[in-house]
PDB file of N, CA and C in Angstrom:
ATOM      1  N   UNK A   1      86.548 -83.225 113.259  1.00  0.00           N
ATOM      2  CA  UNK A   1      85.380 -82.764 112.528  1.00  0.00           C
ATOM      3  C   UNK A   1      85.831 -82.131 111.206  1.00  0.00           C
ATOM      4  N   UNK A   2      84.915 -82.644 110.529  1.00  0.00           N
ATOM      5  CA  UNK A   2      85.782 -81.973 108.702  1.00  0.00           C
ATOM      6  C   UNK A   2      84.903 -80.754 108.625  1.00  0.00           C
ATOM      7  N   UNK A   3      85.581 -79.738 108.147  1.00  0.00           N
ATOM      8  CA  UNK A   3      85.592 -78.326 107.790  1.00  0.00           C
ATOM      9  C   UNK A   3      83.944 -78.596 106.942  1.00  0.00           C
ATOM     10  N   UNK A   4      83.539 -77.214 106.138  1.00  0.00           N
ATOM     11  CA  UNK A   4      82.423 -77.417 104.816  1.00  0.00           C
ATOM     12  C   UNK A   4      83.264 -77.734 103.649  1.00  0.00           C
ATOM     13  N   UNK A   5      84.596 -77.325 103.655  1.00  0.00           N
ATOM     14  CA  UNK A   5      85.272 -77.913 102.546  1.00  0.00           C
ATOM     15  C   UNK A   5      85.727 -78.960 102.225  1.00  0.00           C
ATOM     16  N   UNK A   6      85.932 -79.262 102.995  1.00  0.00           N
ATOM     17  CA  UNK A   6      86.180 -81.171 103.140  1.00  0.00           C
ATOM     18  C   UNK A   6      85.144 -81.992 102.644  1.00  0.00           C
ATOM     19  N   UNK A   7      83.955 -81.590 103.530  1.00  0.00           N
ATOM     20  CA  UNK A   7      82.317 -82.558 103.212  1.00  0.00           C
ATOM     21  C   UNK A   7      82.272 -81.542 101.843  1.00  0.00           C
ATOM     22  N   UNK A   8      82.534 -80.556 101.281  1.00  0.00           N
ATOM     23  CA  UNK A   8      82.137 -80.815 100.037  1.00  0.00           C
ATOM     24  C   UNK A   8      82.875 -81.261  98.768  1.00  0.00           C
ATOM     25  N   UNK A   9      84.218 -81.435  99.179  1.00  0.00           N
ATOM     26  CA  UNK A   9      84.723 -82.311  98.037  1.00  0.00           C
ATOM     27  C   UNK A   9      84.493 -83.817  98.183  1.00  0.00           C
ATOM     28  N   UNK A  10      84.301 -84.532  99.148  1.00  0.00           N
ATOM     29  CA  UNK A  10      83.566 -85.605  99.708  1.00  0.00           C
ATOM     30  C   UNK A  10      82.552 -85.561  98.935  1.00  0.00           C
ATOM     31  N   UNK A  11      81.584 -84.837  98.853  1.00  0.00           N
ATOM     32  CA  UNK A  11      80.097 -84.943  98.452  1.00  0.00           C
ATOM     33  C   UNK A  11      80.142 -84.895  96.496  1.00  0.00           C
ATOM     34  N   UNK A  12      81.372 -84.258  96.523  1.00  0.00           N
ATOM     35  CA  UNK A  12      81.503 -83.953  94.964  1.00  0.00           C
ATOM     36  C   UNK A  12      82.196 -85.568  94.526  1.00  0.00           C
ATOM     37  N   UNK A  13      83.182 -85.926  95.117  1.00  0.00           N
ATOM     38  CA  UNK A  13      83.858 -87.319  94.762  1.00  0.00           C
ATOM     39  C   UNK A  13      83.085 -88.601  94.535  1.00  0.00           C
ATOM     40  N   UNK A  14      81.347 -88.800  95.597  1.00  0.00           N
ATOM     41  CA  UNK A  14      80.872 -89.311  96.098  1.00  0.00           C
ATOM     42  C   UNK A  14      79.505 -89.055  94.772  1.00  0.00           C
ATOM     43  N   UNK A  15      79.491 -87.944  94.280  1.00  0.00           N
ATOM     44  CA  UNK A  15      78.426 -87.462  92.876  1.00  0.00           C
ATOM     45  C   UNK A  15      78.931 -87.978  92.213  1.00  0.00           C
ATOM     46  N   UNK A  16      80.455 -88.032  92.088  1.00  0.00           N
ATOM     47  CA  UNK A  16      80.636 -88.810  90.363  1.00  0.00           C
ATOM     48  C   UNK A  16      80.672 -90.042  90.332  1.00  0.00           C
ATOM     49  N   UNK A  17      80.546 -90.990  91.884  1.00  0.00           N
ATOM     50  CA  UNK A  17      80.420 -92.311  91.642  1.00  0.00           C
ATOM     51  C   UNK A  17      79.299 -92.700  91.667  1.00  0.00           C
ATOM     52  N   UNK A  18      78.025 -92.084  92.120  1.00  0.00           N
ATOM     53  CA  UNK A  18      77.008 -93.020  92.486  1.00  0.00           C
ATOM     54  C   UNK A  18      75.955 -91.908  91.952  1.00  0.00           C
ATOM     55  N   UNK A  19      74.848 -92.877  90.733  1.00  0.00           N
ATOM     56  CA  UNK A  19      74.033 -92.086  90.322  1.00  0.00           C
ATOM     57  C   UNK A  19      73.011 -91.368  90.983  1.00  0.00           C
ATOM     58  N   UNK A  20      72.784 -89.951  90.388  1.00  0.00           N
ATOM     59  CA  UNK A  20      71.368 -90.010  90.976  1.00  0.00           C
ATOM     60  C   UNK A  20      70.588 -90.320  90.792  1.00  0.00           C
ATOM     61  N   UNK A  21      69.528 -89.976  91.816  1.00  0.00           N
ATOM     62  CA  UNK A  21      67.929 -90.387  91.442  1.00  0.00           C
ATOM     63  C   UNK A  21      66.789 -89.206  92.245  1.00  0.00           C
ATOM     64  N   UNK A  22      65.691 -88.590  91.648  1.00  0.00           N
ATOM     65  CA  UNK A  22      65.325 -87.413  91.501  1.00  0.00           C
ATOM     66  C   UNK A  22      64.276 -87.665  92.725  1.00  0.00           C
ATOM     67  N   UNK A  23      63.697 -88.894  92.775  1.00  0.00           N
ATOM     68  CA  UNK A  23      62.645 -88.215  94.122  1.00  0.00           C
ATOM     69  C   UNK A  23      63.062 -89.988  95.304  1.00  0.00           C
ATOM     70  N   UNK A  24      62.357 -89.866  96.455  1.00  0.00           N
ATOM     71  CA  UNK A  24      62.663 -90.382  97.666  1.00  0.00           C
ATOM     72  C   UNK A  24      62.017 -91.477  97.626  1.00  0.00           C
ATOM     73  N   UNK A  25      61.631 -92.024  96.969  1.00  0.00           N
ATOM     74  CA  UNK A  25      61.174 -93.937  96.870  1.00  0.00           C
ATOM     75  C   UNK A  25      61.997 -94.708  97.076  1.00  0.00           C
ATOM     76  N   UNK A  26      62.037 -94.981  98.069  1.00  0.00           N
ATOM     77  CA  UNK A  26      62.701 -96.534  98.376  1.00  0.00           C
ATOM     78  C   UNK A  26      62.785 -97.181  96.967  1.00  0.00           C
ATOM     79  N   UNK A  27      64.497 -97.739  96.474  1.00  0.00           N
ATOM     80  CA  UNK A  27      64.328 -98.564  95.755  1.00  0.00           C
ATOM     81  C   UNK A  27      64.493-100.106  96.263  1.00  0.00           C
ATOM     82  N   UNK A  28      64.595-101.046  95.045  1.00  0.00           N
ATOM     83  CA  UNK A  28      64.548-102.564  95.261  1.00  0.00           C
ATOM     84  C   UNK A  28      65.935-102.540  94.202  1.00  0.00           C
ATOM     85  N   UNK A  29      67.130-102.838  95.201  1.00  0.00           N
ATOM     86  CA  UNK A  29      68.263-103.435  94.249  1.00  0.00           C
ATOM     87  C   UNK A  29      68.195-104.821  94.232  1.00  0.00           C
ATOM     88  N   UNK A  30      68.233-105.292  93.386  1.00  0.00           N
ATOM     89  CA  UNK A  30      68.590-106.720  92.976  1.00  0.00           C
ATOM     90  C   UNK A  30      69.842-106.916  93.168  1.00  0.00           C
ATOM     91  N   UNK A  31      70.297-108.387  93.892  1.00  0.00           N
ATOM     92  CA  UNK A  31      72.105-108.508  93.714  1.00  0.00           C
ATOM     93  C   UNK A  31      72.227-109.827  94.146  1.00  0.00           C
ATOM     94  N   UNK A  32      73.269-110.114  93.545  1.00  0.00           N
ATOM     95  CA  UNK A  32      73.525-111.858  93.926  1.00  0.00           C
ATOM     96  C   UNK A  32      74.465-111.528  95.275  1.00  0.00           C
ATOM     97  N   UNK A  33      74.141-112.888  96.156  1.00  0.00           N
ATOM     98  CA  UNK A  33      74.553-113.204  97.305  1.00  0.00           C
ATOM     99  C   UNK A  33      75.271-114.728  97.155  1.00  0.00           C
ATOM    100  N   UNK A  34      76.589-114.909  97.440  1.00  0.00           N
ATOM    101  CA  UNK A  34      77.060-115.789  97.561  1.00  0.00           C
ATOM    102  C   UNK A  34      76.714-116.609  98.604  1.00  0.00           C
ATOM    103  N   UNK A  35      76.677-117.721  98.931  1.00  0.00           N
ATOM    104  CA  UNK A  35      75.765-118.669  99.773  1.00  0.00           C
ATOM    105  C   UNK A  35      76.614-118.788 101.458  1.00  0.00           C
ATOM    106  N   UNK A  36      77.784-118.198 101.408  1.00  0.00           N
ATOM    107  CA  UNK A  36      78.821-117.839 102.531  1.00  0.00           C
ATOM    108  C   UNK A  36      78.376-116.992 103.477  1.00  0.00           C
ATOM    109  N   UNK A  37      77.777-116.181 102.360  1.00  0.00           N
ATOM    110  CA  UNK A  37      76.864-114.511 102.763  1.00  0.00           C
ATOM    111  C   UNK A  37      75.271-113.971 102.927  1.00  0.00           C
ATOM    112  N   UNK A  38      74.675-115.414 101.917  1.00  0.00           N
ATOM    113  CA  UNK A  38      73.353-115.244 101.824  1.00  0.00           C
ATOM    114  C   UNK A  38      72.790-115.770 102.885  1.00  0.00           C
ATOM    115  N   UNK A  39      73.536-117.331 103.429  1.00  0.00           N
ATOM    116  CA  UNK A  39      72.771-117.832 104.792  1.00  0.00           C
ATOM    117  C   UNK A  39      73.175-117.362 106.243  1.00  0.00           C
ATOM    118  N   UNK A  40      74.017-116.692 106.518  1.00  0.00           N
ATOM    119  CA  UNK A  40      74.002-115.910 107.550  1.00  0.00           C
ATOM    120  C   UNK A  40      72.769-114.909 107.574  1.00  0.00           C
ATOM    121  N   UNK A  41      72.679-114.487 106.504  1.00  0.00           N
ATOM    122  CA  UNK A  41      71.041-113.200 106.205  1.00  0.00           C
ATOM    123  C   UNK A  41      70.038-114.257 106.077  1.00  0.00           C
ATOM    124  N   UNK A  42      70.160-115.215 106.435  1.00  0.00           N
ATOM    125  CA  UNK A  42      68.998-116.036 105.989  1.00  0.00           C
ATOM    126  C   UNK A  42      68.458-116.056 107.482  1.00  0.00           C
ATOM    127  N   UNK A  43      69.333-116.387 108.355  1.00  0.00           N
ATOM    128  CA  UNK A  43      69.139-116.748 109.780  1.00  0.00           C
ATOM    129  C   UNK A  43      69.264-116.190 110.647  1.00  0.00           C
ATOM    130  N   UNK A  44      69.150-114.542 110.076  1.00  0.00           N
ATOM    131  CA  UNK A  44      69.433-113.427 111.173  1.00  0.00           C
ATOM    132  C   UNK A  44      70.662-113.285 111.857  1.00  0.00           C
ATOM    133  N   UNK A  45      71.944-113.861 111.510  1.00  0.00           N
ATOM    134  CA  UNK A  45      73.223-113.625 111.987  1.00  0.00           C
ATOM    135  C   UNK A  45      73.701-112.662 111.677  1.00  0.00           C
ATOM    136  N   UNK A  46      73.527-111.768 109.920  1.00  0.00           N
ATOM    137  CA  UNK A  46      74.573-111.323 109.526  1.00  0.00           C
ATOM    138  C   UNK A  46      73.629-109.968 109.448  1.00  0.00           C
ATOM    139  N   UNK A  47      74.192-108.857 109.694  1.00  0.00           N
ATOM    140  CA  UNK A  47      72.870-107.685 109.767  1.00  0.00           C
ATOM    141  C   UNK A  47      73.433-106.079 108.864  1.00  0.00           C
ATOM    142  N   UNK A  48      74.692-106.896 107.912  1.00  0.00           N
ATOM    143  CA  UNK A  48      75.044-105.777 107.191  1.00  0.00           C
ATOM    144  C   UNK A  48      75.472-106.098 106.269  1.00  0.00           C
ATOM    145  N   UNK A  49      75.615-105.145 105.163  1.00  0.00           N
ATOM    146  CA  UNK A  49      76.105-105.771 103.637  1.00  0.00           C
ATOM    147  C   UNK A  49      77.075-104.895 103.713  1.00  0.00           C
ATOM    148  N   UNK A  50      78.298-105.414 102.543  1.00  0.00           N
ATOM    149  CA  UNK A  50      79.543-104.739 102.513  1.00  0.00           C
ATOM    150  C   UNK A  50      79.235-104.770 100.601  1.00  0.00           C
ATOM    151  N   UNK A  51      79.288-103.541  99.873  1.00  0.00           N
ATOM    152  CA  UNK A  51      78.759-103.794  98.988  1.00  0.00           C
ATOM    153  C   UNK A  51      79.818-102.406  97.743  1.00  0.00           C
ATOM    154  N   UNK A  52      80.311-102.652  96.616  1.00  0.00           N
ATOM    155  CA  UNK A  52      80.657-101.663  95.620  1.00  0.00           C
ATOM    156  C   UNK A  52      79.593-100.465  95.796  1.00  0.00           C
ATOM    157  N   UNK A  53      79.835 -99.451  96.005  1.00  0.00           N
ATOM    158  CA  UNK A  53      79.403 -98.101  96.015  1.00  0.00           C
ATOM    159  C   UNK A  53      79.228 -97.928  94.537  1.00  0.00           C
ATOM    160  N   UNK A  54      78.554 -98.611  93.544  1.00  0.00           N
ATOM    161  CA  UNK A  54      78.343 -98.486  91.894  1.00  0.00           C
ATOM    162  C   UNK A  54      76.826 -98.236  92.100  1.00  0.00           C
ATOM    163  N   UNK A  55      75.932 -98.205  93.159  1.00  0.00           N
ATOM    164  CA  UNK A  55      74.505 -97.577  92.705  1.00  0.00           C
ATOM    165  C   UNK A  55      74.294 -96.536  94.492  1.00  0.00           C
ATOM    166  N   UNK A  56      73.060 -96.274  93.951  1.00  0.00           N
ATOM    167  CA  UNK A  56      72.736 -94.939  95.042  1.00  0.00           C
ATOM    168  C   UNK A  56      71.923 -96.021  95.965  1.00  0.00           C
ATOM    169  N   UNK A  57      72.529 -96.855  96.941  1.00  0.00           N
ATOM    170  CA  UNK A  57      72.342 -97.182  98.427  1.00  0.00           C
ATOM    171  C   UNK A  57      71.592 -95.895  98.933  1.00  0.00           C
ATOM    172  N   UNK A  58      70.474 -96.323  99.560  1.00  0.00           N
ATOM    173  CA  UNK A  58      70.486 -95.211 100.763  1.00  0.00           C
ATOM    174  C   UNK A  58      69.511 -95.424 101.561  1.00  0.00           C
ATOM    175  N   UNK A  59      69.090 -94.848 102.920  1.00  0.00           N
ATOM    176  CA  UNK A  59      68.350 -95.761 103.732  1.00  0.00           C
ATOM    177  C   UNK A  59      66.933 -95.870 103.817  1.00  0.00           C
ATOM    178  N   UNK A  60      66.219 -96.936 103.752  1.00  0.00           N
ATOM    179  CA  UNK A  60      64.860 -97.255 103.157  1.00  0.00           C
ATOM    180  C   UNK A  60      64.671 -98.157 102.468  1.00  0.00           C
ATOM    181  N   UNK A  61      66.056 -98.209 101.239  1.00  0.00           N
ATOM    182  CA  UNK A  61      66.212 -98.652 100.303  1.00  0.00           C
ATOM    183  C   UNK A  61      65.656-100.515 100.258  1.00  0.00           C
ATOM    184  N   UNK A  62      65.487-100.812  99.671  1.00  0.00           N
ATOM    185  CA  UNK A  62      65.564-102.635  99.617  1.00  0.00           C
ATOM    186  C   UNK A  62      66.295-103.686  99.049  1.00  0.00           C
ATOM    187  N   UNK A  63      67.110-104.457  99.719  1.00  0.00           N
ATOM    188  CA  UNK A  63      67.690-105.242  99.119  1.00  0.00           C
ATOM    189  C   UNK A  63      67.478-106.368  98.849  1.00  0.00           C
ATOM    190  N   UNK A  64      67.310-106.900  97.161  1.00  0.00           N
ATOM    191  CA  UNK A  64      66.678-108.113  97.055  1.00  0.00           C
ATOM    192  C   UNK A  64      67.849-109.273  96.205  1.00  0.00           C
ATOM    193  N   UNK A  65      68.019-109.840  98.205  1.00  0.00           N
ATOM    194  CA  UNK A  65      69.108-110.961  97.845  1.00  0.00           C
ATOM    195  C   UNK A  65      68.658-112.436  97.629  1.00  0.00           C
ATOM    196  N   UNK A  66      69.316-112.412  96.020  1.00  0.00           N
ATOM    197  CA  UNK A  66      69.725-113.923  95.510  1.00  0.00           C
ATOM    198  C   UNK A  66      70.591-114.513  95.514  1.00  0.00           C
ATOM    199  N   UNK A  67      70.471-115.712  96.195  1.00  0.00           N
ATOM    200  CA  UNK A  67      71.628-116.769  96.561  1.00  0.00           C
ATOM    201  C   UNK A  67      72.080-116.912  94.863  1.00  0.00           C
ATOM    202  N   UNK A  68      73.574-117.011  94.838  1.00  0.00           N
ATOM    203  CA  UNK A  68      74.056-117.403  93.400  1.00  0.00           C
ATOM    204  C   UNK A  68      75.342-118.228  93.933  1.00  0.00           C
ATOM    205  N   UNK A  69      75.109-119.391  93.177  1.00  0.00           N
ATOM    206  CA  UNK A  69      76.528-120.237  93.092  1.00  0.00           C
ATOM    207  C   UNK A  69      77.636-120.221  92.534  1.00  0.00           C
ATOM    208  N   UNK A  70      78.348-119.455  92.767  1.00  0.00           N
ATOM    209  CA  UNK A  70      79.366-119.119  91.695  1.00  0.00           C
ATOM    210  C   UNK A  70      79.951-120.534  91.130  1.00  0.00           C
ATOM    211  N   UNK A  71      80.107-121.652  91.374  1.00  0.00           N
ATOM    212  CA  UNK A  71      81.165-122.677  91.094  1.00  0.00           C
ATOM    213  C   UNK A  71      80.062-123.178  90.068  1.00  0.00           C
ATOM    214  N   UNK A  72      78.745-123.234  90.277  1.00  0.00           N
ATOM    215  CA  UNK A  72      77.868-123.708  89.369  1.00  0.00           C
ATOM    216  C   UNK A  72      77.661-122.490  88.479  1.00  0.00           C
ATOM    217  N   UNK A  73      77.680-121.331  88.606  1.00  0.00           N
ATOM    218  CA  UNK A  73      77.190-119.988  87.649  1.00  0.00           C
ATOM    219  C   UNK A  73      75.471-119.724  87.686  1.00  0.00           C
ATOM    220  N   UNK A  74      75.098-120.344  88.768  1.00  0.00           N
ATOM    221  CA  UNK A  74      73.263-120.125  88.890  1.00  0.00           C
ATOM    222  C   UNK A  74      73.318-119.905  89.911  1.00  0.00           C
ATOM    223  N   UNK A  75      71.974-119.385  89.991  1.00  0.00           N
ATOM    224  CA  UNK A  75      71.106-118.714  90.816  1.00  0.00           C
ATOM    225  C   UNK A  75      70.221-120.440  92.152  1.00  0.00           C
ATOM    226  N   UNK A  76      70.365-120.559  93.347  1.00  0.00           N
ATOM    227  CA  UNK A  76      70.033-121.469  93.604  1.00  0.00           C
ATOM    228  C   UNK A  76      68.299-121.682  93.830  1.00  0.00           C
ATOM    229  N   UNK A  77      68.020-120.367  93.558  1.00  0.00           N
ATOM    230  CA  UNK A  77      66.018-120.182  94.071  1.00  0.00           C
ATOM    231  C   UNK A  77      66.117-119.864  95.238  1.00  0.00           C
ATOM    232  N   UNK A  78      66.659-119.716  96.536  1.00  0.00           N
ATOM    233  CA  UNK A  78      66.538-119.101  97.389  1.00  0.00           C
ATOM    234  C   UNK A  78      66.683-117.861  97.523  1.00  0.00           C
ATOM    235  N   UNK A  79      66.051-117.104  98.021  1.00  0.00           N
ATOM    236  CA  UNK A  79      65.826-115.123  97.714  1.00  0.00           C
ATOM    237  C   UNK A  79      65.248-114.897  99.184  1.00  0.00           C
ATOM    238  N   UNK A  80      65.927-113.321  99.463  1.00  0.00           N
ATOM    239  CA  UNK A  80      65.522-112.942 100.876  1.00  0.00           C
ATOM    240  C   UNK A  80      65.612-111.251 100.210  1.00  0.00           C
ATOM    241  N   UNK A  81      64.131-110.570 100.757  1.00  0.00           N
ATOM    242  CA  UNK A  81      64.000-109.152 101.209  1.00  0.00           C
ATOM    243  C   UNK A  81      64.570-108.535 102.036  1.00  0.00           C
ATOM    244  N   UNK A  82      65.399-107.278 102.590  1.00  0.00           N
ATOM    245  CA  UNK A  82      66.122-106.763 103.672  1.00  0.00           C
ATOM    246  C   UNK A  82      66.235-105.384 103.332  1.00  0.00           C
ATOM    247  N   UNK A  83      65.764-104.889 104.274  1.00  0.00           N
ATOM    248  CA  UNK A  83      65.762-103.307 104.229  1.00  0.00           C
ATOM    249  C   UNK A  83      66.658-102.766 104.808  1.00  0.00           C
ATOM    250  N   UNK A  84      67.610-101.730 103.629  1.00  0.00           N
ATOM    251  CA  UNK A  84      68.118-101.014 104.354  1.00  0.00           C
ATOM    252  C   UNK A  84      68.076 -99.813 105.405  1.00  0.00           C
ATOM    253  N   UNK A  85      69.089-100.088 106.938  1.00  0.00           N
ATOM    254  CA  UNK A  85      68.716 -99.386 108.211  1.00  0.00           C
ATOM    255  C   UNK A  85      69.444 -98.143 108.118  1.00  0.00           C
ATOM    256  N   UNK A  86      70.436 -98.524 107.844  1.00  0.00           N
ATOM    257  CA  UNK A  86      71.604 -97.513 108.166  1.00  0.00           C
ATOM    258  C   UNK A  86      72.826 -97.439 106.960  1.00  0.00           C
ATOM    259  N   UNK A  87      73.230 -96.812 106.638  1.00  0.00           N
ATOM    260  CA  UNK A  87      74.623 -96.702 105.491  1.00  0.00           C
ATOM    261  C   UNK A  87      75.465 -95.878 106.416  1.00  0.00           C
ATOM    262  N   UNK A  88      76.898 -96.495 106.145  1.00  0.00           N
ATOM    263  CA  UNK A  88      78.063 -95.961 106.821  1.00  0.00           C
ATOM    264  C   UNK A  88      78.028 -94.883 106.050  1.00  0.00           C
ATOM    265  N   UNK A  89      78.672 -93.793 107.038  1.00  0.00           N
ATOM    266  CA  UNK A  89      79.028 -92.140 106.414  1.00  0.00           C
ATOM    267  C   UNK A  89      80.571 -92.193 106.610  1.00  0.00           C
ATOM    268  N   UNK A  90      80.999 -92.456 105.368  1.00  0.00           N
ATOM    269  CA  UNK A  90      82.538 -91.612 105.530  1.00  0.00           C
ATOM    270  C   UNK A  90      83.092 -91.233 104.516  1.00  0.00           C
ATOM    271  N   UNK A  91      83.406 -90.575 104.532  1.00  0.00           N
ATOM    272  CA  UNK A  91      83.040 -89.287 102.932  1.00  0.00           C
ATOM    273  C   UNK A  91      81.985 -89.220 102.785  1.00  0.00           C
ATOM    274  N   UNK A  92      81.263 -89.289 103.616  1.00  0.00           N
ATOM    275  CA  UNK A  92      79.564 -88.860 103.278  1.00  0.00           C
ATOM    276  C   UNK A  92      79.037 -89.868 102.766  1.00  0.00           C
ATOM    277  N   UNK A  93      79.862 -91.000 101.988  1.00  0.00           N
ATOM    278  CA  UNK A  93      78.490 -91.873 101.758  1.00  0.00           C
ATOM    279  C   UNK A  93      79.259 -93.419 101.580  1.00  0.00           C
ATOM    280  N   UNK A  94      80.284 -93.605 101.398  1.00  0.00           N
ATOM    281  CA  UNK A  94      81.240 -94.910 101.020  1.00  0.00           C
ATOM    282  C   UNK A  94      82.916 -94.737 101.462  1.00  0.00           C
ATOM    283  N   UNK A  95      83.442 -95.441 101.430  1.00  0.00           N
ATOM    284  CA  UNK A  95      84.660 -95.768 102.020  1.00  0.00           C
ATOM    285  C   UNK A  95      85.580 -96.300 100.914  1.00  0.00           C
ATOM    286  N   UNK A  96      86.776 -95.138 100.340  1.00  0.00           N
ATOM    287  CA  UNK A  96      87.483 -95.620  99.688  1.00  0.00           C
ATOM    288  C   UNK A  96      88.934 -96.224  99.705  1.00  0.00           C
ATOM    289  N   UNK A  97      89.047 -97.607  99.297  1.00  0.00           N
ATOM    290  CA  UNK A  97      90.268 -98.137  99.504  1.00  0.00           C
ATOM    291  C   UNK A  97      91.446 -96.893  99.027  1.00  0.00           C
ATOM    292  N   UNK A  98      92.435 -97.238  99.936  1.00  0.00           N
ATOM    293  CA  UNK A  98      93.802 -96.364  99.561  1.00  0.00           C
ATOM    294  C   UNK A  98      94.430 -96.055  98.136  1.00  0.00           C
ATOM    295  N   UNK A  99      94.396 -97.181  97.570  1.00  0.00           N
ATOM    296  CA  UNK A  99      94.678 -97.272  96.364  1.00  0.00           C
ATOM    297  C   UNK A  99      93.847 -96.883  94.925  1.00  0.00           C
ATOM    298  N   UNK A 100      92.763 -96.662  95.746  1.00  0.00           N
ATOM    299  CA  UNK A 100      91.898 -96.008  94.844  1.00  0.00           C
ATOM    300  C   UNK A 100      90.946 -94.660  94.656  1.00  0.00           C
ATOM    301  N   UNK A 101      91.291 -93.817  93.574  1.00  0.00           N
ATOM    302  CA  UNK A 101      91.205 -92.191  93.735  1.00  0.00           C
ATOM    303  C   UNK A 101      90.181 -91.943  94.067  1.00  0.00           C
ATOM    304  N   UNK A 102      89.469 -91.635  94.865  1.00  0.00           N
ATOM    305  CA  UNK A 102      88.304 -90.769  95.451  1.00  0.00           C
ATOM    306  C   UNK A 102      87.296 -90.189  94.213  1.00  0.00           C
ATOM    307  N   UNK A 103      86.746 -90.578  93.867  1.00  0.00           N
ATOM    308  CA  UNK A 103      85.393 -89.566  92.937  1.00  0.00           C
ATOM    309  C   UNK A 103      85.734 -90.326  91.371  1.00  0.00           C
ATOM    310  N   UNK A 104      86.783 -91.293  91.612  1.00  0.00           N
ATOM    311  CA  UNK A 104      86.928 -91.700  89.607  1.00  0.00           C
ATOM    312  C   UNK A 104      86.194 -92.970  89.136  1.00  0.00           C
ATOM    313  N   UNK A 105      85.084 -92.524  88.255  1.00  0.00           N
ATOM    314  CA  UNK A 105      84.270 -93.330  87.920  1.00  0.00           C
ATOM    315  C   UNK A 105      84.339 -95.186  88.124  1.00  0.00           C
ATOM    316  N   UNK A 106      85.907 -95.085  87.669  1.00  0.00           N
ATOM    317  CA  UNK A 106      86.120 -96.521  87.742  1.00  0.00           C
ATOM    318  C   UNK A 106      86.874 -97.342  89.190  1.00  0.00           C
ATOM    319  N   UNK A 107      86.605 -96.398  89.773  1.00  0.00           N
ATOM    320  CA  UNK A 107      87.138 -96.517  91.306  1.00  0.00           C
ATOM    321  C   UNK A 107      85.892 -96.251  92.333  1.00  0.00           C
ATOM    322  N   UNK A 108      84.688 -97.156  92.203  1.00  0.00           N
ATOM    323  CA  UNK A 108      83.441 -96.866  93.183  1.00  0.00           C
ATOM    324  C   UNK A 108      83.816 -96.748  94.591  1.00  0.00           C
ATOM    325  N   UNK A 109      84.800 -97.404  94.964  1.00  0.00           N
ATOM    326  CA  UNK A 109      84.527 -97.448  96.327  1.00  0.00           C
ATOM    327  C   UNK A 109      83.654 -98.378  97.123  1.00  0.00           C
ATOM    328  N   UNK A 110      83.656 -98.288  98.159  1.00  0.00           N
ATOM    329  CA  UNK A 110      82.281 -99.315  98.948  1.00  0.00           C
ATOM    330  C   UNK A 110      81.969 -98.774 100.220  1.00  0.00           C
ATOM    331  N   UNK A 111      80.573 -99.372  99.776  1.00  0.00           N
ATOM    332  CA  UNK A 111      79.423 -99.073 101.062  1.00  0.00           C
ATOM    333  C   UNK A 111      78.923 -99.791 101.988  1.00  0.00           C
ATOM    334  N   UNK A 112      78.784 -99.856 103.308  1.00  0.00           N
ATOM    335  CA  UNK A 112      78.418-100.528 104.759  1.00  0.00           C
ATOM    336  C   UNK A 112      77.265-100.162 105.034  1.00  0.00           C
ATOM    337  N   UNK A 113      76.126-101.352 104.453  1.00  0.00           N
ATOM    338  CA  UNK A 113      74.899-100.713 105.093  1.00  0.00           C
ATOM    339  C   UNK A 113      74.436-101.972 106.279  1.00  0.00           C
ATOM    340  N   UNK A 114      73.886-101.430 106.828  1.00  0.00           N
ATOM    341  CA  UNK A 114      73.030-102.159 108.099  1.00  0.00           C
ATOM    342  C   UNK A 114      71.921-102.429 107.712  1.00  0.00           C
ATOM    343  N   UNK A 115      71.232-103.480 107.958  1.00  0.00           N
ATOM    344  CA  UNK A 115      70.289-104.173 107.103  1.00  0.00           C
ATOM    345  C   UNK A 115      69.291-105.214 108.126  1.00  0.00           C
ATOM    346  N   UNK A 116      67.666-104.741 107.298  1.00  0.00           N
ATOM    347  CA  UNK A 116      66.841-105.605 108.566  1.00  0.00           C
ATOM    348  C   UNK A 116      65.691-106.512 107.552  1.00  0.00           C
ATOM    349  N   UNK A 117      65.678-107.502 108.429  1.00  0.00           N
ATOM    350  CA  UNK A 117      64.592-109.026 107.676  1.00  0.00           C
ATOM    351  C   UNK A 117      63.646-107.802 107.540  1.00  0.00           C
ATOM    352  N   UNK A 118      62.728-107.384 108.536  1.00  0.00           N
ATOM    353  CA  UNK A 118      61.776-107.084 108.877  1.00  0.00           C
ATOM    354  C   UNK A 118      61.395-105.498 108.734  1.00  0.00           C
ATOM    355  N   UNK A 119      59.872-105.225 108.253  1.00  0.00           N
ATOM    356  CA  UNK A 119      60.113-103.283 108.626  1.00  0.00           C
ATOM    357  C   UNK A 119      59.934-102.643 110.060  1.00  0.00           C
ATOM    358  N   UNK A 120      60.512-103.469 110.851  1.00  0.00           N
ATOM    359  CA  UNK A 120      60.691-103.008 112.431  1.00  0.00           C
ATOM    360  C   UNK A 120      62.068-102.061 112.856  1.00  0.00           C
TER     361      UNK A 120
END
């Protein structure tokens, strides 16, 4: 169990990567989905995103995935809604690779959220 000092340099490392935002509305992130990743979420297989900790994830939130082709550089028209359930807590809000410093702007980190088709 981490001390209050721990969760609060966590919470401070975790402020300088990911903006805020002042009141509790569910947002709608937009983000391309590679087609490896998008049709598993298409068909209810895949029920979590592994995602750069560069915006304020958090749960409610909405994710609005577009299939993108990278080998072509477009977007294919297929799009899926998914709400976020759950976000992994470690450092309080993202998971940083070893190699990369905890709280430095250009070192986001990444986030594990759990994710549903439906608002059930």
């Amino acid at each position: 169990m981490m001390d209050s000092y721990a969760v609060a340099i966590m919470d401070a490392a975790v402020a300088a990567v990911a903006p805020k935002r002042a009141d509790s509305e569910p947002v709608l992130h937009e983000l391309k989905s590679w087609p490896q990743y998008f049709v598993p979420v298409l068909h209810g297989l895949k029920t979590f995103e592994v995602r750069r900790y560069d915006r304020d994830y958090r749960v409610g939130d909405y994710l609005y995935l577009r299939e993108w082709c990278p080998l072509r550089g477009i977007y294919t028209g297929r799009e899926i809604v998914v709400r976020v359930t759950y976000r992994l807590v470690h450092g309080r809000n993202c998971l940083y690779p070893a190699s990369d410093r905890a709280g430095s702007e250009d070192t986001p980190g990444w986030c594990i959220m759990s994710i549903s088709k439906d608002d059930s």
